[in-house]
Protein backbone atom coordinates (compact mmCIF):
# COMPACT_ATOMS: atom_id res chain seq x y z
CA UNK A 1 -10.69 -12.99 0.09
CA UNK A 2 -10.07 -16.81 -0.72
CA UNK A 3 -7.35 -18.82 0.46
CA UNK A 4 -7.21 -22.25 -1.20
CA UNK A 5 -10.58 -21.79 -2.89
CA UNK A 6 -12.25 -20.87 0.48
CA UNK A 7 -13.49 -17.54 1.50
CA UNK A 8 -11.83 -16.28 4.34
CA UNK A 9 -13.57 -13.38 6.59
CA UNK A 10 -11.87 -10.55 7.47
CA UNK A 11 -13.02 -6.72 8.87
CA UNK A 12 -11.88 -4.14 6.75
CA UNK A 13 -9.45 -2.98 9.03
CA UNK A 14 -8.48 -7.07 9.45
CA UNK A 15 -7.72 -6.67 4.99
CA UNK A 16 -6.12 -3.19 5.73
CA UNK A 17 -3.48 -4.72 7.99
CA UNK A 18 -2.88 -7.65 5.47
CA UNK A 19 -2.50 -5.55 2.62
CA UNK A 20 0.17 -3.19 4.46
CA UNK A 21 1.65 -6.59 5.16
CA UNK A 22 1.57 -8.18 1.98
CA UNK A 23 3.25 -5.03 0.35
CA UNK A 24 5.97 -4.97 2.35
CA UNK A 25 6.01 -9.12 2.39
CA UNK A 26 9.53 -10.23 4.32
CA UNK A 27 10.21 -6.64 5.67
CA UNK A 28 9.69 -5.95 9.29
CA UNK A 29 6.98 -3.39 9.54
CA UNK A 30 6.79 -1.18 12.34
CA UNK A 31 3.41 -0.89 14.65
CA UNK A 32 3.57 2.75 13.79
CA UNK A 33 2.89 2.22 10.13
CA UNK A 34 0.91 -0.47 10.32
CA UNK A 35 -1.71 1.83 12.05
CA UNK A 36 -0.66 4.71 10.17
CA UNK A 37 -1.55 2.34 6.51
CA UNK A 38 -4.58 0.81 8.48
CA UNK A 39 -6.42 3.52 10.63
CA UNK A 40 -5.02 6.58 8.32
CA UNK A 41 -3.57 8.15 11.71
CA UNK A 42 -0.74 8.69 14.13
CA UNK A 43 0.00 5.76 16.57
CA UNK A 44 -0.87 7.06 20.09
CA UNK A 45 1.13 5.83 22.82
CA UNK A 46 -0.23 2.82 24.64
CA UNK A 47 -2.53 2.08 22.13
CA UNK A 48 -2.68 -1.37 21.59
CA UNK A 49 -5.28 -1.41 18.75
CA UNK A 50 -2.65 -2.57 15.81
CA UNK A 51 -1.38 -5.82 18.26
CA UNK A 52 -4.69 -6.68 18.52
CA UNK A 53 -6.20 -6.72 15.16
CA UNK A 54 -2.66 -8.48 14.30
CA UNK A 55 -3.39 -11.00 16.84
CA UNK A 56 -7.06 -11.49 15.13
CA UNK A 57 -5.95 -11.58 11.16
CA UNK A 58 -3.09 -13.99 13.01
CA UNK A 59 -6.24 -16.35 14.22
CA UNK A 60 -7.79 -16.24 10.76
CA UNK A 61 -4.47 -16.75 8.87
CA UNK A 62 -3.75 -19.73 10.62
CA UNK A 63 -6.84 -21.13 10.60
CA UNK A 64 -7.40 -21.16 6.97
CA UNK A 65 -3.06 -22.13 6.38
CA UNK A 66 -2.46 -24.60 10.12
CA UNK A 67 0.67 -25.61 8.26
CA UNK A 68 2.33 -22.05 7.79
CA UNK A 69 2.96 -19.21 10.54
CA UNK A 70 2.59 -16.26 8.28
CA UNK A 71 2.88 -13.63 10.80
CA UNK A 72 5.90 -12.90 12.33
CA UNK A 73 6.65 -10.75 15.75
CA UNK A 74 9.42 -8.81 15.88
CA UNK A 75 9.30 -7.10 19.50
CA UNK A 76 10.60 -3.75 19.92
CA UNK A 77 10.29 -3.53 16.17
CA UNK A 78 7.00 -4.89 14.37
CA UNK A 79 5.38 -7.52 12.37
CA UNK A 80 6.50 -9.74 9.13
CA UNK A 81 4.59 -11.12 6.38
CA UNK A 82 6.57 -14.53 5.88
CA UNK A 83 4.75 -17.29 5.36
CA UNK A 84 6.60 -20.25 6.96
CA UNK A 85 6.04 -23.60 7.09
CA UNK A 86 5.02 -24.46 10.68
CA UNK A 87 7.33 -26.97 12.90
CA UNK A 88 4.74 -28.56 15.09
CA UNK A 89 6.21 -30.31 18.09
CA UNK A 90 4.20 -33.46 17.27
CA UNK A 91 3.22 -34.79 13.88
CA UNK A 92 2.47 -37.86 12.41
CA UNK A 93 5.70 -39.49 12.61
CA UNK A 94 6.44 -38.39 16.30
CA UNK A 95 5.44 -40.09 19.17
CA UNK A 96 2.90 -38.01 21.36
């Protein structure tokens, strides 16, 4: 995948996620489906696989974008595809 002319890495299941994401871009997603679109299963409780693969295509995502936050947690519900322009508490024209 290339963002901004770059390749970006991701596992399969990393580009699984995303594209469950992406399709439902701006609508919460729940953790259930996520794994459900991603892992072709049923969500078993405790598992904690979806949060952190989220947490890892999170990393990558803002890595590649440091200006945007294009992840969004919704607890008690699930995750958002938004890309948003990141409010830093210090930029250039702050003092540190």
């Amino acid at each position: 995948m290339l963002v901004r002319g770059r390749a970006l890495e991701l596992s399969v299941r990393e580009f699984d996620l995303l594209v469950a994401l992406a399709r439902s871009a701006g609508r919460i997603v729940s953790r259930e489906e996520l794994y459900r679109l991603a892992w072709g299963g049923t969500l078993r409780r405790g598992d904690r696989s979806c949060d952190v693969y989220v947490h890892k295509l999170r990393a990558k995502l803002a890595s590649a974008l440091p200006e945007h936050r294009c992840i969004h947690t919704h607890v008690g519900f699930g995750y958002r595809l938004d890309p948003l322009p990141s409010h830093s508490f210090h930029n250039a024209t702050t003092d540190r």
